[in-house]
C-alpha atoms as a PDB file:
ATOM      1  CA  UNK A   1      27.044 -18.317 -12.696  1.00  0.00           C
ATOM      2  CA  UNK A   2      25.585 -14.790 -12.344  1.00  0.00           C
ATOM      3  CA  UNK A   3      22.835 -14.231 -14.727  1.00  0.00           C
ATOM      4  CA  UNK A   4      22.806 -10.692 -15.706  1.00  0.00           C
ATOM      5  CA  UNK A   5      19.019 -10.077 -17.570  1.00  0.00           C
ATOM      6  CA  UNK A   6      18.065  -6.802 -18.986  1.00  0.00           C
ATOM      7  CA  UNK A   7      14.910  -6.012 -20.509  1.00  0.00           C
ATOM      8  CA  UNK A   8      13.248  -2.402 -20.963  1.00  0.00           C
ATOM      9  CA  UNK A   9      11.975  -1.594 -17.690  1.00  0.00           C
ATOM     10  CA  UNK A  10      13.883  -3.806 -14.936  1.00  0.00           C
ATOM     11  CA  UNK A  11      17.659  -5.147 -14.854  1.00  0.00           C
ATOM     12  CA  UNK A  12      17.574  -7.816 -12.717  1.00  0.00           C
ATOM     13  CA  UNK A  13      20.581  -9.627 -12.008  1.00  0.00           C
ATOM     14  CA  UNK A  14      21.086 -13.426 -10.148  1.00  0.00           C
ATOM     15  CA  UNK A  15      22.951 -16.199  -8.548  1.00  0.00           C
ATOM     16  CA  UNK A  16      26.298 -16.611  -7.458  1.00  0.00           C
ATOM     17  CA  UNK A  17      29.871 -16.779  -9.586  1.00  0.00           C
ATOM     18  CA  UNK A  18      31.800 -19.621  -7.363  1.00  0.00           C
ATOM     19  CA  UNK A  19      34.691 -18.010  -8.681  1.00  0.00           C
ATOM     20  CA  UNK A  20      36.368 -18.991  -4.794  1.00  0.00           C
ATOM     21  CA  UNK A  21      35.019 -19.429  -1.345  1.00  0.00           C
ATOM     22  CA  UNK A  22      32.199 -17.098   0.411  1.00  0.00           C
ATOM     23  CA  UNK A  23      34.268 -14.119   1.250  1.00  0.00           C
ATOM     24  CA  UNK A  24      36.883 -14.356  -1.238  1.00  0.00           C
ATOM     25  CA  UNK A  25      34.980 -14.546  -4.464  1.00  0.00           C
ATOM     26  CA  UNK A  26      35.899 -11.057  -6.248  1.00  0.00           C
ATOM     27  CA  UNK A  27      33.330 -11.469  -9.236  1.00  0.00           C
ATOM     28  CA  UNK A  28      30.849 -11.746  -6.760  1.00  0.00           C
ATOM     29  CA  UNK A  29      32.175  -8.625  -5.311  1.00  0.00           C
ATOM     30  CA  UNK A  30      32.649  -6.946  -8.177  1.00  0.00           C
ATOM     31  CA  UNK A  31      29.306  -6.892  -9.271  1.00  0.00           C
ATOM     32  CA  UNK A  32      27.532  -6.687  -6.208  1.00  0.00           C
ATOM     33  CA  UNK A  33      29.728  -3.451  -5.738  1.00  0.00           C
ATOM     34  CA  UNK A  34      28.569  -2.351  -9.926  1.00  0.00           C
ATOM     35  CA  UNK A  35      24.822  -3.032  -8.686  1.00  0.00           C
ATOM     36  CA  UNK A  36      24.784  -1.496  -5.067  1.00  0.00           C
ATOM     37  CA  UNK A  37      26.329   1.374  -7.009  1.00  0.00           C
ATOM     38  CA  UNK A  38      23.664   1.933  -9.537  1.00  0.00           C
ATOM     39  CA  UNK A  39      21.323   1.712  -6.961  1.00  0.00           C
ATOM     40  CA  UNK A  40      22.363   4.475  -4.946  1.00  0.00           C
ATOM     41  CA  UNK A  41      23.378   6.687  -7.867  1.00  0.00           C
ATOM     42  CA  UNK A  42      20.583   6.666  -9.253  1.00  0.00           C
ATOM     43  CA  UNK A  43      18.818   7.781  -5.584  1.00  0.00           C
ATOM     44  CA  UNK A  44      21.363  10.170  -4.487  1.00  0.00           C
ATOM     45  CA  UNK A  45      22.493  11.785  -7.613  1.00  0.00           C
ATOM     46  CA  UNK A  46      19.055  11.724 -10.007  1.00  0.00           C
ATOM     47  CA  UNK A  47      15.070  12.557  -8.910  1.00  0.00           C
ATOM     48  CA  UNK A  48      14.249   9.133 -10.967  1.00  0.00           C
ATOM     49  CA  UNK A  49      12.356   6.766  -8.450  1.00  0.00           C
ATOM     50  CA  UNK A  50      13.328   3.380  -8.887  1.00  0.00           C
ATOM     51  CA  UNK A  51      11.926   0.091  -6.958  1.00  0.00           C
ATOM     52  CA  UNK A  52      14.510  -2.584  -6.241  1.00  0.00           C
ATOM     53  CA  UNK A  53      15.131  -6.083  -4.340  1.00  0.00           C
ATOM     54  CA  UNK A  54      18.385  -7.264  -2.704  1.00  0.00           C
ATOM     55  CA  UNK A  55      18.716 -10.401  -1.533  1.00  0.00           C
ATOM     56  CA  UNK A  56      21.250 -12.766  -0.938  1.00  0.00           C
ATOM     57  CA  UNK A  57      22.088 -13.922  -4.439  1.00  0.00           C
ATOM     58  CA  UNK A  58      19.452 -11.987  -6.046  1.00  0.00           C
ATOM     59  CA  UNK A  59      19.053  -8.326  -7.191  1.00  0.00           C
ATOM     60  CA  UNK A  60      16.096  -7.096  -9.298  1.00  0.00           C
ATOM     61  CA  UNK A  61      15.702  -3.311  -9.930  1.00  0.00           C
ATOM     62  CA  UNK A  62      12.915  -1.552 -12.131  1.00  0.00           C
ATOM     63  CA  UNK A  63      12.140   1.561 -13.458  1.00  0.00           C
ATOM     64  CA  UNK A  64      10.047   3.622 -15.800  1.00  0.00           C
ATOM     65  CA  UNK A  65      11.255   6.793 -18.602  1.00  0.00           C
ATOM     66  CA  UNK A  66      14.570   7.471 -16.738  1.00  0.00           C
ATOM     67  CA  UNK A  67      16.064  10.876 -16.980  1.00  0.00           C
ATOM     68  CA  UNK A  68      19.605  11.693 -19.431  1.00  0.00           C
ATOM     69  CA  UNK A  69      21.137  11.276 -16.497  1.00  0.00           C
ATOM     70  CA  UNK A  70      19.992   8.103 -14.779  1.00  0.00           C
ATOM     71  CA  UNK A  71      20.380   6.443 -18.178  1.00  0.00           C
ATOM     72  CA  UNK A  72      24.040   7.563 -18.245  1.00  0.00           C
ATOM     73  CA  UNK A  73      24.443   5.638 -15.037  1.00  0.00           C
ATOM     74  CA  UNK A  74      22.983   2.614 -16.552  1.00  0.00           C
ATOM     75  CA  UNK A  75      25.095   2.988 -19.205  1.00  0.00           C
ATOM     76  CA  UNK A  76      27.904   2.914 -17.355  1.00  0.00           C
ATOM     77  CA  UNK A  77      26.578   0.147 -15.375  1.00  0.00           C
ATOM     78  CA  UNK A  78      26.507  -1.464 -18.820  1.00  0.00           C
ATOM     79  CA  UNK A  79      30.154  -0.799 -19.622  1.00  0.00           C
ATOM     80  CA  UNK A  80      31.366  -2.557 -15.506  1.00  0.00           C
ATOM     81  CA  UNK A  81      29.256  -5.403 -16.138  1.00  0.00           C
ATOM     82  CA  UNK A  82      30.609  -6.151 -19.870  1.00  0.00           C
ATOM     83  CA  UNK A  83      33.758  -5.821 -18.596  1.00  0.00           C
ATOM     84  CA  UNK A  84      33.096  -8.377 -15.847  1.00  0.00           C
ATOM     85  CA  UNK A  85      31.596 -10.557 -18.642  1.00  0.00           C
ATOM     86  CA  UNK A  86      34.198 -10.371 -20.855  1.00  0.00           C
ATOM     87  CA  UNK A  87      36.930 -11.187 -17.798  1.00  0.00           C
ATOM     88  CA  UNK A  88      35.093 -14.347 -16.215  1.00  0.00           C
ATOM     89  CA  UNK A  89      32.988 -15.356 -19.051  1.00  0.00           C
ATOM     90  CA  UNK A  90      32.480 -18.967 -17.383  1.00  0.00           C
ATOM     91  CA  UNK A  91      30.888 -16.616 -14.109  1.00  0.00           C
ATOM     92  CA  UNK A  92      28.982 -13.858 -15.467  1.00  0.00           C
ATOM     93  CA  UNK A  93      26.737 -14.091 -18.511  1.00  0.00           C
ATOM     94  CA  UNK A  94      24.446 -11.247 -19.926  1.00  0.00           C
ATOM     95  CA  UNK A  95      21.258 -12.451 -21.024  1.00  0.00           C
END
């Protein structure tokens, strides 16, 4: 299960779907891809700083008063994940 857990200042996001084998698991994919891509939006496309962790299985990203425009890319964020959630509820749960 992938434990998505927002709170104010950090998104932090957790574990693995099992959806299929290493490799082949396209949850997994999917939302590393929704994450990575936050990430660099936010660094390439906004003056926000951010401080983040990857690691296998493990993603935890915080931030202070974002910008409009850094919150937009939350947002959308947001919208990829819930859409995820709503697709494999037994694999990705927002918490």
């Amino acid at each position: 299960m992938i434990d998505v857990t927002v709170r104010k200042d950090r998104l932090t996001v957790s574990g693995h779907a099992m959806y299929a084998p290493h490799g082949q698991d396209i949850v997994c994919a999917g939302v590393s891809s929704l994450v990575r891509t936050l990430i660099r939006s936010i660094e390439d496309l906004t003056r926000d700083e951010i401080e983040y962790e990857v690691s296998p299985g493990w993603v935890d990203i915080q931030y202070g008063n974002l910008s409009e425009k850094a919150r937009t890319l939350v947002d959308s964020f947001f919208v990829g994940i819930c859409l995820m959630a709503d697709e494999f509820p037994e694999y990705v749960r927002i918490v």
